[in-house]
PDB file of N, CA and C in Angstrom:
ATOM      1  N   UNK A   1      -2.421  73.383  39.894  1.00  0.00           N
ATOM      2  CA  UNK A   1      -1.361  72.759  40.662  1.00  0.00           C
ATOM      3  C   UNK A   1       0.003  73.191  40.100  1.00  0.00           C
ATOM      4  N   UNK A   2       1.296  73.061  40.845  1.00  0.00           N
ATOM      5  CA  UNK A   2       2.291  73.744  40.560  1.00  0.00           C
ATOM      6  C   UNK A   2       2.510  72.291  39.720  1.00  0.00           C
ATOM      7  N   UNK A   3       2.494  71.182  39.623  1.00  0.00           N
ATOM      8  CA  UNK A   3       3.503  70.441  38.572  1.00  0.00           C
ATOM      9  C   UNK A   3       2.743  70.470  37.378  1.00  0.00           C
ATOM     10  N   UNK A   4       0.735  71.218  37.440  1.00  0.00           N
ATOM     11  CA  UNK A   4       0.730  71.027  35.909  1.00  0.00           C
ATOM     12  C   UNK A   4       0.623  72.453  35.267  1.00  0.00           C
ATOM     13  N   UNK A   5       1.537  73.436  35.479  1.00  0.00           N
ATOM     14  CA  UNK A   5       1.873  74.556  35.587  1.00  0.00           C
ATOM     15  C   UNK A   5       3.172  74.266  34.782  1.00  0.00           C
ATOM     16  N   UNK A   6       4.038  73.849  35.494  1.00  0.00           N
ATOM     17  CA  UNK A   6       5.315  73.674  35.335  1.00  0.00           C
ATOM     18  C   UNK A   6       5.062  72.780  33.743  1.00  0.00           C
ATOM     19  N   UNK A   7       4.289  71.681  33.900  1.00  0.00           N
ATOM     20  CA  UNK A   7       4.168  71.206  32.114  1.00  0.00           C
ATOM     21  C   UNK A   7       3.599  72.315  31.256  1.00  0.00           C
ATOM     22  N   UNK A   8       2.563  72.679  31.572  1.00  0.00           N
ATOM     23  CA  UNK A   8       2.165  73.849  30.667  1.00  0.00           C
ATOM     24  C   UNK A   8       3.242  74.737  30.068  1.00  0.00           C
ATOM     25  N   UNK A   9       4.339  75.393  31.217  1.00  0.00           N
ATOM     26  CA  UNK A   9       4.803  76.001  30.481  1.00  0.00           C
ATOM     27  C   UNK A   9       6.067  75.585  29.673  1.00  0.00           C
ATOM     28  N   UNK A  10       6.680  74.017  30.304  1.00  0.00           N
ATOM     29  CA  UNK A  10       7.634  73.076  28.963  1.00  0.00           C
ATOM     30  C   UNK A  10       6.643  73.061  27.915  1.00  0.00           C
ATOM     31  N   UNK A  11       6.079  72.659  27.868  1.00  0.00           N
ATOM     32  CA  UNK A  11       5.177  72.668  26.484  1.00  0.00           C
ATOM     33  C   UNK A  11       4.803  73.739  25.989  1.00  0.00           C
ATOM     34  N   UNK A  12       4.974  74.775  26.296  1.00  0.00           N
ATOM     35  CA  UNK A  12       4.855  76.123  24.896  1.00  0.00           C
ATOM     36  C   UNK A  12       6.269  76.492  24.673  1.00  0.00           C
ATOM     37  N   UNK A  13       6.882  76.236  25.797  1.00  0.00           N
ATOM     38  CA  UNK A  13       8.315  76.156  25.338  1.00  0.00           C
ATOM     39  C   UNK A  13       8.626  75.593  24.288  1.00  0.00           C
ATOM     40  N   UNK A  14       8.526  73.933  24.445  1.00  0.00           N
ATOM     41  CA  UNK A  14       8.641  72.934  23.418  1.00  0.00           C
ATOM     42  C   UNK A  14       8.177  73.757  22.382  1.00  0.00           C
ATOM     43  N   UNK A  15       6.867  74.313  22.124  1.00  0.00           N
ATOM     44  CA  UNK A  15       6.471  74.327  20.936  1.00  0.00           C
ATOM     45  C   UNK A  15       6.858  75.718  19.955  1.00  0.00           C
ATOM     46  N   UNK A  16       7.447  76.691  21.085  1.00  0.00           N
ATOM     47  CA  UNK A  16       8.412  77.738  20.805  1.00  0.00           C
ATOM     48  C   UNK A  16       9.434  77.469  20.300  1.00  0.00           C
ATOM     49  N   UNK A  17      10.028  76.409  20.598  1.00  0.00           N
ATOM     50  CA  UNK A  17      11.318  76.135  19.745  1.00  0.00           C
ATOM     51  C   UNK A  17      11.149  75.383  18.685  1.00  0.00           C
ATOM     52  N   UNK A  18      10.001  74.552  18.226  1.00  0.00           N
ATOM     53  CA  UNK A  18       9.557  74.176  17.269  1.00  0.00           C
ATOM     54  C   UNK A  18       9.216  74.913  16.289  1.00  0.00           C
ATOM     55  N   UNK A  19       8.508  76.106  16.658  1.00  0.00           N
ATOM     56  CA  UNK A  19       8.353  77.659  15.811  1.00  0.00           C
ATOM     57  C   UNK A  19       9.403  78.028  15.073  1.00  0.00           C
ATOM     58  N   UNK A  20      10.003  78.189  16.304  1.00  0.00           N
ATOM     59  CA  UNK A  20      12.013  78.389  15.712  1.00  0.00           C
ATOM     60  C   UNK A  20      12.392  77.361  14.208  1.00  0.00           C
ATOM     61  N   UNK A  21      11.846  76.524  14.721  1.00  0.00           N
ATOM     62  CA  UNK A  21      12.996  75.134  13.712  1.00  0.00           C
ATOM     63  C   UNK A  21      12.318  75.077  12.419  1.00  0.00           C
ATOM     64  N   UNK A  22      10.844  75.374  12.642  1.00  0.00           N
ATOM     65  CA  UNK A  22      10.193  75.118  11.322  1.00  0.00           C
ATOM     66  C   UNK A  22      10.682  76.634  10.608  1.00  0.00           C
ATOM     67  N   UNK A  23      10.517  77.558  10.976  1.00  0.00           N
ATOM     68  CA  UNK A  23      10.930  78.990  10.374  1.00  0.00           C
ATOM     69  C   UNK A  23      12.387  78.305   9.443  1.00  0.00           C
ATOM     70  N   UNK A  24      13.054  77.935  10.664  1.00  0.00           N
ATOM     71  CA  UNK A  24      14.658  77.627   9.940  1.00  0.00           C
ATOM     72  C   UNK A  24      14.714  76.648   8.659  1.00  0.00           C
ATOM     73  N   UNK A  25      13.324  75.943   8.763  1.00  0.00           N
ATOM     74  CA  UNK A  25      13.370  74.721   7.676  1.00  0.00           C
ATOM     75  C   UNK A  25      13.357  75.340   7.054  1.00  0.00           C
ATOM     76  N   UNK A  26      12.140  76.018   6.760  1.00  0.00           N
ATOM     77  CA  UNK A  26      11.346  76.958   5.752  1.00  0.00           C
ATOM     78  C   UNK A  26      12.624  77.601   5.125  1.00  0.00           C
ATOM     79  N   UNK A  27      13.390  78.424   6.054  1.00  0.00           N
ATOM     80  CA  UNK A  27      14.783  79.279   5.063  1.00  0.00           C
ATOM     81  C   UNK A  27      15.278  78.246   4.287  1.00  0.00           C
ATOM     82  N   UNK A  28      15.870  77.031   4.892  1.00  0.00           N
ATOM     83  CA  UNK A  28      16.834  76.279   4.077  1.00  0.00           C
ATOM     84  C   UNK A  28      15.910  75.690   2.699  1.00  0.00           C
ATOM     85  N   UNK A  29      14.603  75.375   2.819  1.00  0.00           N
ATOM     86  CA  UNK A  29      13.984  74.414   1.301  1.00  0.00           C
ATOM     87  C   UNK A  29      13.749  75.605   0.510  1.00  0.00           C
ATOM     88  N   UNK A  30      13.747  76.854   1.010  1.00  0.00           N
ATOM     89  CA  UNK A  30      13.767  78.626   0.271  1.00  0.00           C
ATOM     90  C   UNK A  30      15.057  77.990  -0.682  1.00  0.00           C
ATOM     91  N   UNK A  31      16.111  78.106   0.007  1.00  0.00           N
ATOM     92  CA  UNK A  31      17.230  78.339  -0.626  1.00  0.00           C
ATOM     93  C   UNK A  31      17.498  76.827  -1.635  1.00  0.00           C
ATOM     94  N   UNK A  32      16.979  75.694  -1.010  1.00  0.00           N
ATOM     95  CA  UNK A  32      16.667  74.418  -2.035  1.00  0.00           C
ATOM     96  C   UNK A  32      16.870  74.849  -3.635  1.00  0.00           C
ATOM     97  N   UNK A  33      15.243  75.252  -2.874  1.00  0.00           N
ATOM     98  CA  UNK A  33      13.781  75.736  -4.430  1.00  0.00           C
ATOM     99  C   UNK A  33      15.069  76.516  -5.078  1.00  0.00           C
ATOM    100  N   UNK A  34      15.291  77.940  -4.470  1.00  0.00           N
ATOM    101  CA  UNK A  34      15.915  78.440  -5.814  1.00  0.00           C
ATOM    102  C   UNK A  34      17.565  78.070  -6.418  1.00  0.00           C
ATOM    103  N   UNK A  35      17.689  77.282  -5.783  1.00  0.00           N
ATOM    104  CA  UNK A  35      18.947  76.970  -6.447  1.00  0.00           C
ATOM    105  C   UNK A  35      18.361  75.859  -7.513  1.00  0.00           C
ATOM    106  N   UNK A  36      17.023  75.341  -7.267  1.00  0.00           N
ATOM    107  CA  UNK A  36      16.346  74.407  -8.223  1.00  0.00           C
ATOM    108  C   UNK A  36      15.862  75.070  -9.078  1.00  0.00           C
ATOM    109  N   UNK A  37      15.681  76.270  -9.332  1.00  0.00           N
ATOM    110  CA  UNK A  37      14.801  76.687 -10.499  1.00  0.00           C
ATOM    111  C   UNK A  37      15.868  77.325 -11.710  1.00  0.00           C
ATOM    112  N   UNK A  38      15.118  77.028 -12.827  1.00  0.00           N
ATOM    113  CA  UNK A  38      16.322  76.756 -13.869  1.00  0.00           C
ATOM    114  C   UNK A  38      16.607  78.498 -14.438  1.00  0.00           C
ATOM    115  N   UNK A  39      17.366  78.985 -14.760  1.00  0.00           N
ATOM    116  CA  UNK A  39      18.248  79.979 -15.262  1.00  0.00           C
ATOM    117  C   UNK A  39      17.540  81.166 -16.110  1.00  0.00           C
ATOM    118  N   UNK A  40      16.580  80.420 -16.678  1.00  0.00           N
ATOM    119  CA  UNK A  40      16.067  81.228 -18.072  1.00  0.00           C
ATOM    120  C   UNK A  40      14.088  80.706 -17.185  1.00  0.00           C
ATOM    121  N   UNK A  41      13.428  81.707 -16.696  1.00  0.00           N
ATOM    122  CA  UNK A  41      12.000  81.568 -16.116  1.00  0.00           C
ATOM    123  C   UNK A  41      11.238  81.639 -17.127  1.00  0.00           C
ATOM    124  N   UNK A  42      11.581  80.995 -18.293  1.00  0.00           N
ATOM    125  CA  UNK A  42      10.573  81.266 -19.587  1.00  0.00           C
ATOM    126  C   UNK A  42       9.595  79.997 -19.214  1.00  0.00           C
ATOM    127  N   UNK A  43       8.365  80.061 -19.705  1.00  0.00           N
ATOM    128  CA  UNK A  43       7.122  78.488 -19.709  1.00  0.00           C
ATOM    129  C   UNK A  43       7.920  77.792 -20.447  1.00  0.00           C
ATOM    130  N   UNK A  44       8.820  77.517 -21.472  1.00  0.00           N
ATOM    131  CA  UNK A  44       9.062  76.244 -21.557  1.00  0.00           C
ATOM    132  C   UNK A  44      10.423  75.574 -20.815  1.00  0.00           C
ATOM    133  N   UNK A  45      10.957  76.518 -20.272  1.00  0.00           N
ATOM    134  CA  UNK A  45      12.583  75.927 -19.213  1.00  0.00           C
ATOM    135  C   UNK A  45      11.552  75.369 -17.469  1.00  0.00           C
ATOM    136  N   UNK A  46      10.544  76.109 -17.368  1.00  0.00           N
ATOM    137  CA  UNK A  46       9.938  75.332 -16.547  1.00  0.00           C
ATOM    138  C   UNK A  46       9.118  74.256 -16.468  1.00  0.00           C
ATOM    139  N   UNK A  47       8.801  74.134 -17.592  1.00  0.00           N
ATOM    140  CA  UNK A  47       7.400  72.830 -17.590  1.00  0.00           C
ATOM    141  C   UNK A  47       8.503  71.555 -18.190  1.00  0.00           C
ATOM    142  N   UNK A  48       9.879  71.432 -18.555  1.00  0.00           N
ATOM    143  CA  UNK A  48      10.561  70.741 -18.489  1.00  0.00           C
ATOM    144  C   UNK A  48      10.343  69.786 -19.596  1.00  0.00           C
ATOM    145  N   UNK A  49       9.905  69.836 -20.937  1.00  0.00           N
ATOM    146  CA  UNK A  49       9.369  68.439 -21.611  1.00  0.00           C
ATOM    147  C   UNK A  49      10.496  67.441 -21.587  1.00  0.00           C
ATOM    148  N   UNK A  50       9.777  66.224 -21.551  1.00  0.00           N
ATOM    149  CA  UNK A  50      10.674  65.397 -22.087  1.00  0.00           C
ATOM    150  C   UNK A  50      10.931  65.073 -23.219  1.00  0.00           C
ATOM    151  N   UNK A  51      12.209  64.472 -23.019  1.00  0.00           N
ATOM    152  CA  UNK A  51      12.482  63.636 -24.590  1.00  0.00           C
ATOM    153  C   UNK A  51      12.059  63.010 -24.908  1.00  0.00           C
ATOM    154  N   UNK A  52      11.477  62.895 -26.316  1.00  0.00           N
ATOM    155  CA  UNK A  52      10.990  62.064 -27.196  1.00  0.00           C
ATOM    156  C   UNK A  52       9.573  61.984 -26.737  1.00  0.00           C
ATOM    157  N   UNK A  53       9.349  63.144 -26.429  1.00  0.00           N
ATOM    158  CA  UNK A  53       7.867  63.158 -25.877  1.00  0.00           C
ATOM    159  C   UNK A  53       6.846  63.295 -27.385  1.00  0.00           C
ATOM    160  N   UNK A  54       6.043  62.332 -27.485  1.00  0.00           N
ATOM    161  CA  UNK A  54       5.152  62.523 -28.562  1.00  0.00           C
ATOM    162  C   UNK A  54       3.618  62.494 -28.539  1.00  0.00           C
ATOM    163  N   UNK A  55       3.507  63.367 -27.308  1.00  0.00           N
ATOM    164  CA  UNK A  55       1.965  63.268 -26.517  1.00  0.00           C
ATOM    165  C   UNK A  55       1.478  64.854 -27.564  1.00  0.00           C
ATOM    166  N   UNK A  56       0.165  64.872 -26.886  1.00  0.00           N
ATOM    167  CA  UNK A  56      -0.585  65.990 -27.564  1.00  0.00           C
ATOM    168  C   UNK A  56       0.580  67.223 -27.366  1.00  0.00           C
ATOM    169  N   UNK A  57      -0.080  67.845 -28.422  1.00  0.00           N
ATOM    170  CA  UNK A  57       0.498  69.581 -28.944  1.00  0.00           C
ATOM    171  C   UNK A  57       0.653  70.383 -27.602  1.00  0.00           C
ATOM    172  N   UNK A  58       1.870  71.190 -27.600  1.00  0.00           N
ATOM    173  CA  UNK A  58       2.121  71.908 -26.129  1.00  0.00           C
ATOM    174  C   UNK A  58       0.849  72.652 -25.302  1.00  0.00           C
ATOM    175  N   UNK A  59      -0.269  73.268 -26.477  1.00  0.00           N
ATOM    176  CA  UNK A  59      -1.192  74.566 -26.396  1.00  0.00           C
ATOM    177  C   UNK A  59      -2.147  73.840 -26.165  1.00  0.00           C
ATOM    178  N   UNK A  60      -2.491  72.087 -26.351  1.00  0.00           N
ATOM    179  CA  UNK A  60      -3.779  71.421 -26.194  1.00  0.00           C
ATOM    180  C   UNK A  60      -4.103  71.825 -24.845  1.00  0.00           C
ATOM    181  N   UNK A  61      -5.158  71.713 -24.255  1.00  0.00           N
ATOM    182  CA  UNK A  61      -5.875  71.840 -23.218  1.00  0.00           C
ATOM    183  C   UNK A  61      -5.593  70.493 -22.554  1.00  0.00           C
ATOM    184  N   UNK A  62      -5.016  68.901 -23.048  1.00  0.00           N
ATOM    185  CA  UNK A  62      -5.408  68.117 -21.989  1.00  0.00           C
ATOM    186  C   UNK A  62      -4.098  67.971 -21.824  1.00  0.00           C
ATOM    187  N   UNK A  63      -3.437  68.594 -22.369  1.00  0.00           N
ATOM    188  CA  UNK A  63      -1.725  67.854 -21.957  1.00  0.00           C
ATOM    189  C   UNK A  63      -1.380  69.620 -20.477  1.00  0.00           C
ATOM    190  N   UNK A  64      -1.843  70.388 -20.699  1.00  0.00           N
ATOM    191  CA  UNK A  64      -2.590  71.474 -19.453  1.00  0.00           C
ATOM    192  C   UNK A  64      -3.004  71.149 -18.339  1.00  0.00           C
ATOM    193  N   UNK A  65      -4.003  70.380 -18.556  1.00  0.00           N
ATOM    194  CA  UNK A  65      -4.754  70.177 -17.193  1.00  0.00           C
ATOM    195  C   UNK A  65      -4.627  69.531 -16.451  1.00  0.00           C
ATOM    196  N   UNK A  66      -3.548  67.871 -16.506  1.00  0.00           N
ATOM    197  CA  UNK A  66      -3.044  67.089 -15.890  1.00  0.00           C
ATOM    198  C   UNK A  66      -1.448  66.985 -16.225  1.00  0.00           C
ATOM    199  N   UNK A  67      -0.355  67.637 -15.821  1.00  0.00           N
ATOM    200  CA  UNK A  67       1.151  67.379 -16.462  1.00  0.00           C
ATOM    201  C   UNK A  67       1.114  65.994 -15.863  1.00  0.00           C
ATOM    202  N   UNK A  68       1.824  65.344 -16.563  1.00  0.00           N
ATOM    203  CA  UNK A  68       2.823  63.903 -15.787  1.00  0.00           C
ATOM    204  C   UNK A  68       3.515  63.929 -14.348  1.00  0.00           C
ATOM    205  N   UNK A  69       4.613  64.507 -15.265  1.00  0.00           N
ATOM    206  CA  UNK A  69       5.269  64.860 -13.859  1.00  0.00           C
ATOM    207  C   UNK A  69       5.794  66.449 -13.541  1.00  0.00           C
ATOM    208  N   UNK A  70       5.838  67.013 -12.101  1.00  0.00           N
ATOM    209  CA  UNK A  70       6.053  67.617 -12.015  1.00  0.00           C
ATOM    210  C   UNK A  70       7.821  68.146 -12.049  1.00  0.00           C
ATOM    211  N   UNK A  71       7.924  69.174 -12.385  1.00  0.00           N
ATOM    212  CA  UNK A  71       9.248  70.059 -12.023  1.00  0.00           C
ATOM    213  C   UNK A  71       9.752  70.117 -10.197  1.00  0.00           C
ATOM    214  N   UNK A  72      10.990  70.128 -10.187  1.00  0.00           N
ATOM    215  CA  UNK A  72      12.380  69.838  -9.217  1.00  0.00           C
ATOM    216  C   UNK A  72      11.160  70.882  -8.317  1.00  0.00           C
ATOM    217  N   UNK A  73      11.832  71.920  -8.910  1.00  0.00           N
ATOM    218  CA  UNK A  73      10.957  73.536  -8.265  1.00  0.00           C
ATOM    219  C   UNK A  73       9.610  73.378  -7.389  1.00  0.00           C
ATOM    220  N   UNK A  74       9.022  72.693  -8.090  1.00  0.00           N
ATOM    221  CA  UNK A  74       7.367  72.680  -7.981  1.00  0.00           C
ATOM    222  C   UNK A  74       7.297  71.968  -6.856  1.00  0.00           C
ATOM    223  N   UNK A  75       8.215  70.675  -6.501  1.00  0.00           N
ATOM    224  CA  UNK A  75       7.753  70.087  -4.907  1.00  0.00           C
ATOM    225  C   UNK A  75       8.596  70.936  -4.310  1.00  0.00           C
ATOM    226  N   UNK A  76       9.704  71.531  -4.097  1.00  0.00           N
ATOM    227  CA  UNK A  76      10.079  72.680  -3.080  1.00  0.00           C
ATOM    228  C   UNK A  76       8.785  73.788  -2.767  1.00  0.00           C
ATOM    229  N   UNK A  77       8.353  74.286  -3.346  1.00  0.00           N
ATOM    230  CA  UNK A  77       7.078  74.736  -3.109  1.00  0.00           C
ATOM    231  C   UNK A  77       6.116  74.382  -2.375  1.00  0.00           C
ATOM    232  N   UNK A  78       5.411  72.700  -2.975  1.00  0.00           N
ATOM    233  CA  UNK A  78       4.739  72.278  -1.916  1.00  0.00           C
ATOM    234  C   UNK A  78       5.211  72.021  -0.260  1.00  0.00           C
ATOM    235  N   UNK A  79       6.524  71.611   0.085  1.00  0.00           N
ATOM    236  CA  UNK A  79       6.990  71.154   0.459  1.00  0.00           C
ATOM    237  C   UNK A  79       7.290  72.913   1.815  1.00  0.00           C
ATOM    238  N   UNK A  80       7.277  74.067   1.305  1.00  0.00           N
ATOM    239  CA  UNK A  80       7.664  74.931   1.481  1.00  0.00           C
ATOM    240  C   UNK A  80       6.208  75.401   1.955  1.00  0.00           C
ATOM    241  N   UNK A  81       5.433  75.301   1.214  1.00  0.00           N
ATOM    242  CA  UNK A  81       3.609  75.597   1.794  1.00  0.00           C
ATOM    243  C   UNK A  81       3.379  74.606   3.017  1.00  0.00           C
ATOM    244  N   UNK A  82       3.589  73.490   2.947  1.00  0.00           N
ATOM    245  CA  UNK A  82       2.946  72.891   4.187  1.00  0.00           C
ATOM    246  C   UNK A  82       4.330  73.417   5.804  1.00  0.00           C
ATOM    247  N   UNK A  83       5.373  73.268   5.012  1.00  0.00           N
ATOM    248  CA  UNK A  83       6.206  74.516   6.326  1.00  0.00           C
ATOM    249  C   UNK A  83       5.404  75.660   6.377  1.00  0.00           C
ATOM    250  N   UNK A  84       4.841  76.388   5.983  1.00  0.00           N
ATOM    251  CA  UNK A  84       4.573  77.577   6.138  1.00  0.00           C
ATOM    252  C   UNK A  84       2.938  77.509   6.755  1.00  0.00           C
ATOM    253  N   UNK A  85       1.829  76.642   6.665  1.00  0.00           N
ATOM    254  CA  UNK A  85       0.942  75.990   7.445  1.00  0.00           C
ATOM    255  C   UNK A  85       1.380  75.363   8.737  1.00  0.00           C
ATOM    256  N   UNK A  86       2.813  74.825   8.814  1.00  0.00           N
ATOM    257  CA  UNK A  86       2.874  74.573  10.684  1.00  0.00           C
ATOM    258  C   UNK A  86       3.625  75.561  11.276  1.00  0.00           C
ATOM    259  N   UNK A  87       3.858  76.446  10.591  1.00  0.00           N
ATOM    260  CA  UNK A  87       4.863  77.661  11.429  1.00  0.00           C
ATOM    261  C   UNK A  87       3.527  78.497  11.477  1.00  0.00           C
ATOM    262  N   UNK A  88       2.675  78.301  10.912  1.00  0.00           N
ATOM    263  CA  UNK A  88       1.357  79.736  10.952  1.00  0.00           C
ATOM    264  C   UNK A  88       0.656  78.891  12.549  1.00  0.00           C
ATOM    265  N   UNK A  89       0.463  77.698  12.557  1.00  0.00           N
ATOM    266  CA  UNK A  89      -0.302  77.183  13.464  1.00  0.00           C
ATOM    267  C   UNK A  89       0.353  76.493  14.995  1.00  0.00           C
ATOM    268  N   UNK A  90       1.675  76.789  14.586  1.00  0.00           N
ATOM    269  CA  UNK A  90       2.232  77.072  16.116  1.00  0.00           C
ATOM    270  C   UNK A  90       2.296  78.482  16.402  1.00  0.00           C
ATOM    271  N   UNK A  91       2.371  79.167  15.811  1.00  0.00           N
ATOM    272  CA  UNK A  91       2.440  80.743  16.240  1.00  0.00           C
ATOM    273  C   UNK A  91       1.201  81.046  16.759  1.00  0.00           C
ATOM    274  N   UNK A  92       0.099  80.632  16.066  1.00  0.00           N
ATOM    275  CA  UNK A  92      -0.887  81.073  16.568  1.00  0.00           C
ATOM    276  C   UNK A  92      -1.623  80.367  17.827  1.00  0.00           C
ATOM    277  N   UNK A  93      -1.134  79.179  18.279  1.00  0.00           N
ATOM    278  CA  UNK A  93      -0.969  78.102  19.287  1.00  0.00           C
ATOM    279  C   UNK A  93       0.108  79.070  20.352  1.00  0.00           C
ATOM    280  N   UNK A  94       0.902  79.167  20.081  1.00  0.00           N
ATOM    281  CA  UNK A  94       2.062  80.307  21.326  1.00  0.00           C
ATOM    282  C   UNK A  94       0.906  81.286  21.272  1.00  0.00           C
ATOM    283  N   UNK A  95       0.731  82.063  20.330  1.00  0.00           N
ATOM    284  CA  UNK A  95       0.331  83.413  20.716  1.00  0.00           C
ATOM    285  C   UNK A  95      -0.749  83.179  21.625  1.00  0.00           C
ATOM    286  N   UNK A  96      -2.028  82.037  21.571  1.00  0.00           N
ATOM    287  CA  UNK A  96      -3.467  82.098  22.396  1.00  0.00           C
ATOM    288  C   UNK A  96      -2.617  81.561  23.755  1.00  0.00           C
ATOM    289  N   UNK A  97      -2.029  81.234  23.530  1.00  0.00           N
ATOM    290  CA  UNK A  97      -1.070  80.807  25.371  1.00  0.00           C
ATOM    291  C   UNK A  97      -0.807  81.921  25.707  1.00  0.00           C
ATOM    292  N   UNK A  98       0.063  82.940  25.199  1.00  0.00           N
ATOM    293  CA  UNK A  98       0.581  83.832  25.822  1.00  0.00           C
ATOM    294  C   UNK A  98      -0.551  85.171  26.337  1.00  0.00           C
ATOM    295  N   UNK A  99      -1.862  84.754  25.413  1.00  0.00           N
ATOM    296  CA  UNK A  99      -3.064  85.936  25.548  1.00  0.00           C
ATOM    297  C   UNK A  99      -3.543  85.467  26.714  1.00  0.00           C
ATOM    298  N   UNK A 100      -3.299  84.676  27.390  1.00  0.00           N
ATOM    299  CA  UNK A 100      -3.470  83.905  28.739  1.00  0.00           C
ATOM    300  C   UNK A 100      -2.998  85.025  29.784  1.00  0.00           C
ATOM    301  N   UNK A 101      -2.208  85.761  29.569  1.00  0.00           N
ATOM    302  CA  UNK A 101      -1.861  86.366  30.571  1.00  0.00           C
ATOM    303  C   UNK A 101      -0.974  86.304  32.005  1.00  0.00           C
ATOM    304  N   UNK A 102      -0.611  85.376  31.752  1.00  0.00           N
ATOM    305  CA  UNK A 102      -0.015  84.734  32.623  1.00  0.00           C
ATOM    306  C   UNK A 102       1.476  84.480  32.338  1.00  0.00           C
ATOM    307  N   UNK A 103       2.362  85.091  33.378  1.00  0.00           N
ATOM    308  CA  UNK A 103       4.133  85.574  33.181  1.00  0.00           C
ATOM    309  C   UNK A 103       4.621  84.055  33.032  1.00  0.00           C
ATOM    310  N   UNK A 104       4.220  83.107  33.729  1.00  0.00           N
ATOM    311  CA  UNK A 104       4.750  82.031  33.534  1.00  0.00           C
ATOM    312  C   UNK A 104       4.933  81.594  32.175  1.00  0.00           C
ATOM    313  N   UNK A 105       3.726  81.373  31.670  1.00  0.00           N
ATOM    314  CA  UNK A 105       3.765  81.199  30.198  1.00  0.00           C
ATOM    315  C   UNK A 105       4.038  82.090  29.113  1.00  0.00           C
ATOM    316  N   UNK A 106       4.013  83.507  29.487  1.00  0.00           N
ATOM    317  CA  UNK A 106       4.890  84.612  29.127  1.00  0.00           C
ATOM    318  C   UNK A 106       6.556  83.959  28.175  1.00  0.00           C
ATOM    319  N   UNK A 107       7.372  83.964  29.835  1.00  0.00           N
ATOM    320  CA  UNK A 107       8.406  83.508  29.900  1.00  0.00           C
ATOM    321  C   UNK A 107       8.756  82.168  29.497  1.00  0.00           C
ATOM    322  N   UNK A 108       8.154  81.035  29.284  1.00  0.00           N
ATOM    323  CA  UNK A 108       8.087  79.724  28.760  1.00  0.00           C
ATOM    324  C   UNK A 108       8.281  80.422  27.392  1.00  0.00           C
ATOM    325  N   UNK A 109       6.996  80.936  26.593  1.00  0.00           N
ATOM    326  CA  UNK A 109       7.132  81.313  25.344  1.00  0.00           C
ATOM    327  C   UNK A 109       8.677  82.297  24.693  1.00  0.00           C
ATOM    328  N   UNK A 110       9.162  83.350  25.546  1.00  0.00           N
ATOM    329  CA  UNK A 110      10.028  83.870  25.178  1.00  0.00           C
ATOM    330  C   UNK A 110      11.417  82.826  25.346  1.00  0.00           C
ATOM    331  N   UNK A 111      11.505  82.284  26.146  1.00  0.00           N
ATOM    332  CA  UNK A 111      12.758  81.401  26.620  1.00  0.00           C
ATOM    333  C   UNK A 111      12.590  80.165  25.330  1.00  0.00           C
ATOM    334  N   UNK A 112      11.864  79.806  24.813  1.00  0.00           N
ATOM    335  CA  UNK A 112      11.528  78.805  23.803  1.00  0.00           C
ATOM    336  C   UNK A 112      11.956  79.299  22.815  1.00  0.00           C
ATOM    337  N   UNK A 113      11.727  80.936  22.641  1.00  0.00           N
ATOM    338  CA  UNK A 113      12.339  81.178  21.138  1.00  0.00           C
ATOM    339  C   UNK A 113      13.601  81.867  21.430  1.00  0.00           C
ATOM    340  N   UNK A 114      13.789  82.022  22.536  1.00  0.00           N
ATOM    341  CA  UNK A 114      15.356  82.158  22.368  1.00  0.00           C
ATOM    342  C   UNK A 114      16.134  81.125  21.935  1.00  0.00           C
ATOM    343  N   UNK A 115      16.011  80.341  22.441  1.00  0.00           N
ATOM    344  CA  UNK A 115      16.358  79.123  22.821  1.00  0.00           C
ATOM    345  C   UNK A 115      16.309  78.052  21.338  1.00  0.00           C
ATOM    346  N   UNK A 116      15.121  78.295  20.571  1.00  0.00           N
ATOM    347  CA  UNK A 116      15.135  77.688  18.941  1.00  0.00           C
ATOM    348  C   UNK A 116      15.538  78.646  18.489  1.00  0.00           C
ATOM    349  N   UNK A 117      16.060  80.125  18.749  1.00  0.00           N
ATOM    350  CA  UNK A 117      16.845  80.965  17.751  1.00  0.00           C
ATOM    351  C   UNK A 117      18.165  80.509  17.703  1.00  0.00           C
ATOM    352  N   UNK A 118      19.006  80.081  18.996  1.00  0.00           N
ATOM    353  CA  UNK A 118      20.285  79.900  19.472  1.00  0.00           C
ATOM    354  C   UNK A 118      20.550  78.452  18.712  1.00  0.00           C
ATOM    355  N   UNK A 119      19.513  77.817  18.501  1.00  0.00           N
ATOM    356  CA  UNK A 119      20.108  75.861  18.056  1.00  0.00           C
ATOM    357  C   UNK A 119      20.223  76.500  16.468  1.00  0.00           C
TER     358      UNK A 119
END
């Protein structure tokens, strides 16, 4: 039917420009992370100890295998992986639409990322 045509192709639109926005997140928590990561990339400017820390020896194995808390850096990362899991799975969501073959949804998809390139 032409009106569920017409949703089909707002909705890869929609999700074309969502493609767009998450890409754009992804740049900006990029630029977060490294303005978060500290100056000198040696293991001990990153693992951050604290003060007055009087837990096991740096080289033990259990103060290794579970840190406390993590580094600034380290959730930009996570935070930067799960962007990079919904920009992989809308792309690949546009792309099986567009293997459809069909100009309508063609053009939905291209007009979507114009359109989240331009915001």
């Amino acid at each position: 039917s032409p009106a569920g045509m017409a949703l089909l192709v707002l909705v890869i639109l929609l999700l074309s420009v969502l493609y767009e926005a998450v890409k754009m997140g992804k740049a900006v928590l990029l630029r977060r992370a490294l303005l978060a990561l500290p100056r000198s990339l040696s293991q001990e400017a990153l693992t951050e100890p604290q003060e007055g820390d009087s837990g096991p020896a740096q080289g033990s194995p259990s103060s290794m295998a579970f840190p406390i808390s993590f580094p600034r850096w380290f959730w930009f990362h996570v935070g930067q992986t799960l962007f990079h899991v919904v920009q992989v799975v809308l792309g690949y969501m546009v792309m099986l639409a567009v293997m459809s073959y069909n100009a309508w949804i063609f053009l939905g998809a291209i007009a979507g990322s114009t359109l989240g390139y331009f915001m």
